[in-house]
Protein backbone atom coordinates (compact mmCIF):
# COMPACT_ATOMS: atom_id res chain seq x y z
CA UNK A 1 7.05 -209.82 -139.61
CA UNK A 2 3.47 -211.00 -139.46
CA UNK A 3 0.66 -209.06 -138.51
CA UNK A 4 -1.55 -210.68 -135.73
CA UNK A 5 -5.29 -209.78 -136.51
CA UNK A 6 -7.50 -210.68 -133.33
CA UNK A 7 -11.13 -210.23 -133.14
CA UNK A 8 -12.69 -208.26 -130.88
CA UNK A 9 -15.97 -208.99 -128.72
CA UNK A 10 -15.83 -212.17 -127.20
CA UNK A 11 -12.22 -213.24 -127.89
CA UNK A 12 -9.94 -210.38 -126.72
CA UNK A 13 -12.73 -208.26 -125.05
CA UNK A 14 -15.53 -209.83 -123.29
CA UNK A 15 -17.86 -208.94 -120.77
CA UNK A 16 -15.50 -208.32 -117.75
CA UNK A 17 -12.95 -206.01 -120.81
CA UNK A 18 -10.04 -207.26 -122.00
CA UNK A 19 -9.04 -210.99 -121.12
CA UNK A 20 -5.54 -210.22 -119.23
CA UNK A 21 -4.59 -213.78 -120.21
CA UNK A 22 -4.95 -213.62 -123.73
CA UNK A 23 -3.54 -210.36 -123.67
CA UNK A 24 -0.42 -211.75 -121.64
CA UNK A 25 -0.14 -214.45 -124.54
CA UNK A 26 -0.20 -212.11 -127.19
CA UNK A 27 2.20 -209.35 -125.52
CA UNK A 28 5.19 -212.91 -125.91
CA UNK A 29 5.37 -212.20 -129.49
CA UNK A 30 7.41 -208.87 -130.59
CA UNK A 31 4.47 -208.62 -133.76
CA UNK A 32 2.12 -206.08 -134.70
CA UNK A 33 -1.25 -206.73 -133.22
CA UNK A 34 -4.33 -204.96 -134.47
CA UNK A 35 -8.05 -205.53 -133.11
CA UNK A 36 -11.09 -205.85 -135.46
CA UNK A 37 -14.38 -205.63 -135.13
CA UNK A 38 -17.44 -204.97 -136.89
CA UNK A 39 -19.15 -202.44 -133.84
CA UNK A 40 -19.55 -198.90 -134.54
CA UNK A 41 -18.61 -196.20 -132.69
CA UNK A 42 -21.96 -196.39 -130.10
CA UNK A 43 -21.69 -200.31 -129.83
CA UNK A 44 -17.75 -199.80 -129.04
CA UNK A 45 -18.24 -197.45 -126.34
CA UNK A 46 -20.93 -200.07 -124.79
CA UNK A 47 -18.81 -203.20 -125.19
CA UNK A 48 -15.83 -201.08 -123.32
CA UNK A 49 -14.24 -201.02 -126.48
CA UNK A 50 -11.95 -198.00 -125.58
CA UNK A 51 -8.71 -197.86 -123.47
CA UNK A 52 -7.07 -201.22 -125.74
CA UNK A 53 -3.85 -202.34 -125.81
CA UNK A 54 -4.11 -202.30 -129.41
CA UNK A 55 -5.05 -200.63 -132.80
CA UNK A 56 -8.66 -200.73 -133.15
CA UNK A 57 -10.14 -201.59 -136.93
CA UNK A 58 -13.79 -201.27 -137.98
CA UNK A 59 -15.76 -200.75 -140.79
CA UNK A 60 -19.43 -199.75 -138.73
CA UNK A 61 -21.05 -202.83 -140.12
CA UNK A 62 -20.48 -201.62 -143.83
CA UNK A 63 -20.26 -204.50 -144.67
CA UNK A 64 -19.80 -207.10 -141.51
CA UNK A 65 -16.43 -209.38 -140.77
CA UNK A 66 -18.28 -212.01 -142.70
CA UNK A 67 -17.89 -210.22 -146.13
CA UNK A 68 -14.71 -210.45 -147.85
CA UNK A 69 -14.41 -206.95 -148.47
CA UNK A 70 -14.14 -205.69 -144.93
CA UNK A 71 -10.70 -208.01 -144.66
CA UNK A 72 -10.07 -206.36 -147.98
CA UNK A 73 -10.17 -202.84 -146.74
CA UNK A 74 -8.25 -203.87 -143.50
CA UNK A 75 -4.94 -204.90 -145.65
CA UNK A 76 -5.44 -201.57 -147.34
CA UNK A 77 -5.98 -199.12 -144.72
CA UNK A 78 -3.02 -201.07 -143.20
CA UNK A 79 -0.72 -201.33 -146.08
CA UNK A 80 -0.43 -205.35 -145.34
CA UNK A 81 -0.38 -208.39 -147.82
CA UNK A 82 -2.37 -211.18 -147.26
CA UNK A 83 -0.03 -213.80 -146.82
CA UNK A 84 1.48 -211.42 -143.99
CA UNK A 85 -1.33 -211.38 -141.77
CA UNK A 86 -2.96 -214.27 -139.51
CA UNK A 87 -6.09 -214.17 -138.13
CA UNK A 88 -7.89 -215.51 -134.87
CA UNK A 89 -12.11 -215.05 -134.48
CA UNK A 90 -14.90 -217.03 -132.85
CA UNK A 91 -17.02 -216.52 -135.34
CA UNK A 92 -17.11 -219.72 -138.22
CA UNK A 93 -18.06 -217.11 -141.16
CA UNK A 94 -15.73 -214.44 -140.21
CA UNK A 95 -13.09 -217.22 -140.17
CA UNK A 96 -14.34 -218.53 -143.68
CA UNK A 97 -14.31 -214.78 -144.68
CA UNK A 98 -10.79 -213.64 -144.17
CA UNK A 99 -9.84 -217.35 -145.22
CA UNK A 100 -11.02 -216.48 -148.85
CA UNK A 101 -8.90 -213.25 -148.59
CA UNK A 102 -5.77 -215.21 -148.51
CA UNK A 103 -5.30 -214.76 -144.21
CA UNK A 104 -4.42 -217.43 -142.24
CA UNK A 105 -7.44 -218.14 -140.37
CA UNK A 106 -8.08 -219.60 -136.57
CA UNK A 107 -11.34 -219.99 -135.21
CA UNK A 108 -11.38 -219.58 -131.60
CA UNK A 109 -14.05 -221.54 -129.16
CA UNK A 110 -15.35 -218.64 -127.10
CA UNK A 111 -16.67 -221.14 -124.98
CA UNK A 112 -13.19 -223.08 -124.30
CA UNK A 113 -11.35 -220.01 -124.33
CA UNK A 114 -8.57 -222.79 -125.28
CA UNK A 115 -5.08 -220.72 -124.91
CA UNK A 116 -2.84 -223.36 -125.33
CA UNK A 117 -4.46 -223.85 -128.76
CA UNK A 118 -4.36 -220.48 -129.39
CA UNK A 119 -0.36 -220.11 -128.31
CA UNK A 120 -0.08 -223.28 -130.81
CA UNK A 121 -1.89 -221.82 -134.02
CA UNK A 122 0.63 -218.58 -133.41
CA UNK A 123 3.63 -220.11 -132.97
CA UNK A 124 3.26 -222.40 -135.58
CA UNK A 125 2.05 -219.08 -138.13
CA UNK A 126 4.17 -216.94 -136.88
């Protein structure tokens, strides 16, 4: 079963907390969910970053989403193959970034906060 990798600030989590639609989306699909994010612990705490419906992944800015690695590290400390994991961001380099690492890569319009597209890319990875 695939691992569902969402991004953090402003795609599940944005200024008013979690988006309760996207969460309801995510909740009709039985799959392991984890939420990344570069943020350290202080930014976290000020982006309401606590309390989540999911596992919470970061790597403090050392390196950044955008950097290979940190997708790297996240199938390690998770135990999880590339080609089992799928991936859904707003930002175009994070996208690009996981991409390299063999994920299955979405980038999400903050802006359109499109969930039909969404619901499409993940039934159609899944």
């Amino acid at each position: 079963m695939k691992t569902i990798l969402v991004d953090a600030w402003n795609t599940l989590i944005t200024k008013n907390g979690v988006d309760s639609a996207m969460k309801e989306l995510l909740d009709q699909f039985p799959n392991p969910k984890i939420i990344v994010t570069n943020a350290n612990e202080e930014e976290q705490q000020a982006f309401g970053m606590v309390n989540l419906p999911y596992p919470l992944y970061s790597m403090n800015h050392h390196p950044d989403k955008t950097d290979p690695y940190y997708f790297e590290c996240l199938l390690k400390a998770f135990d999880l193959n590339a080609q089992d994991t799928l991936y859904f961001e707003h930002n175009a380099d994070a996208v690009a970034s996981s991409a390299s690492t063999g994920i299955q890569a979405y980038w999400f319009d903050k802006n359109t906060r499109d969930l039909d597209k969404l619901k499409e890319f993940l039934e159609s990875s899944l």
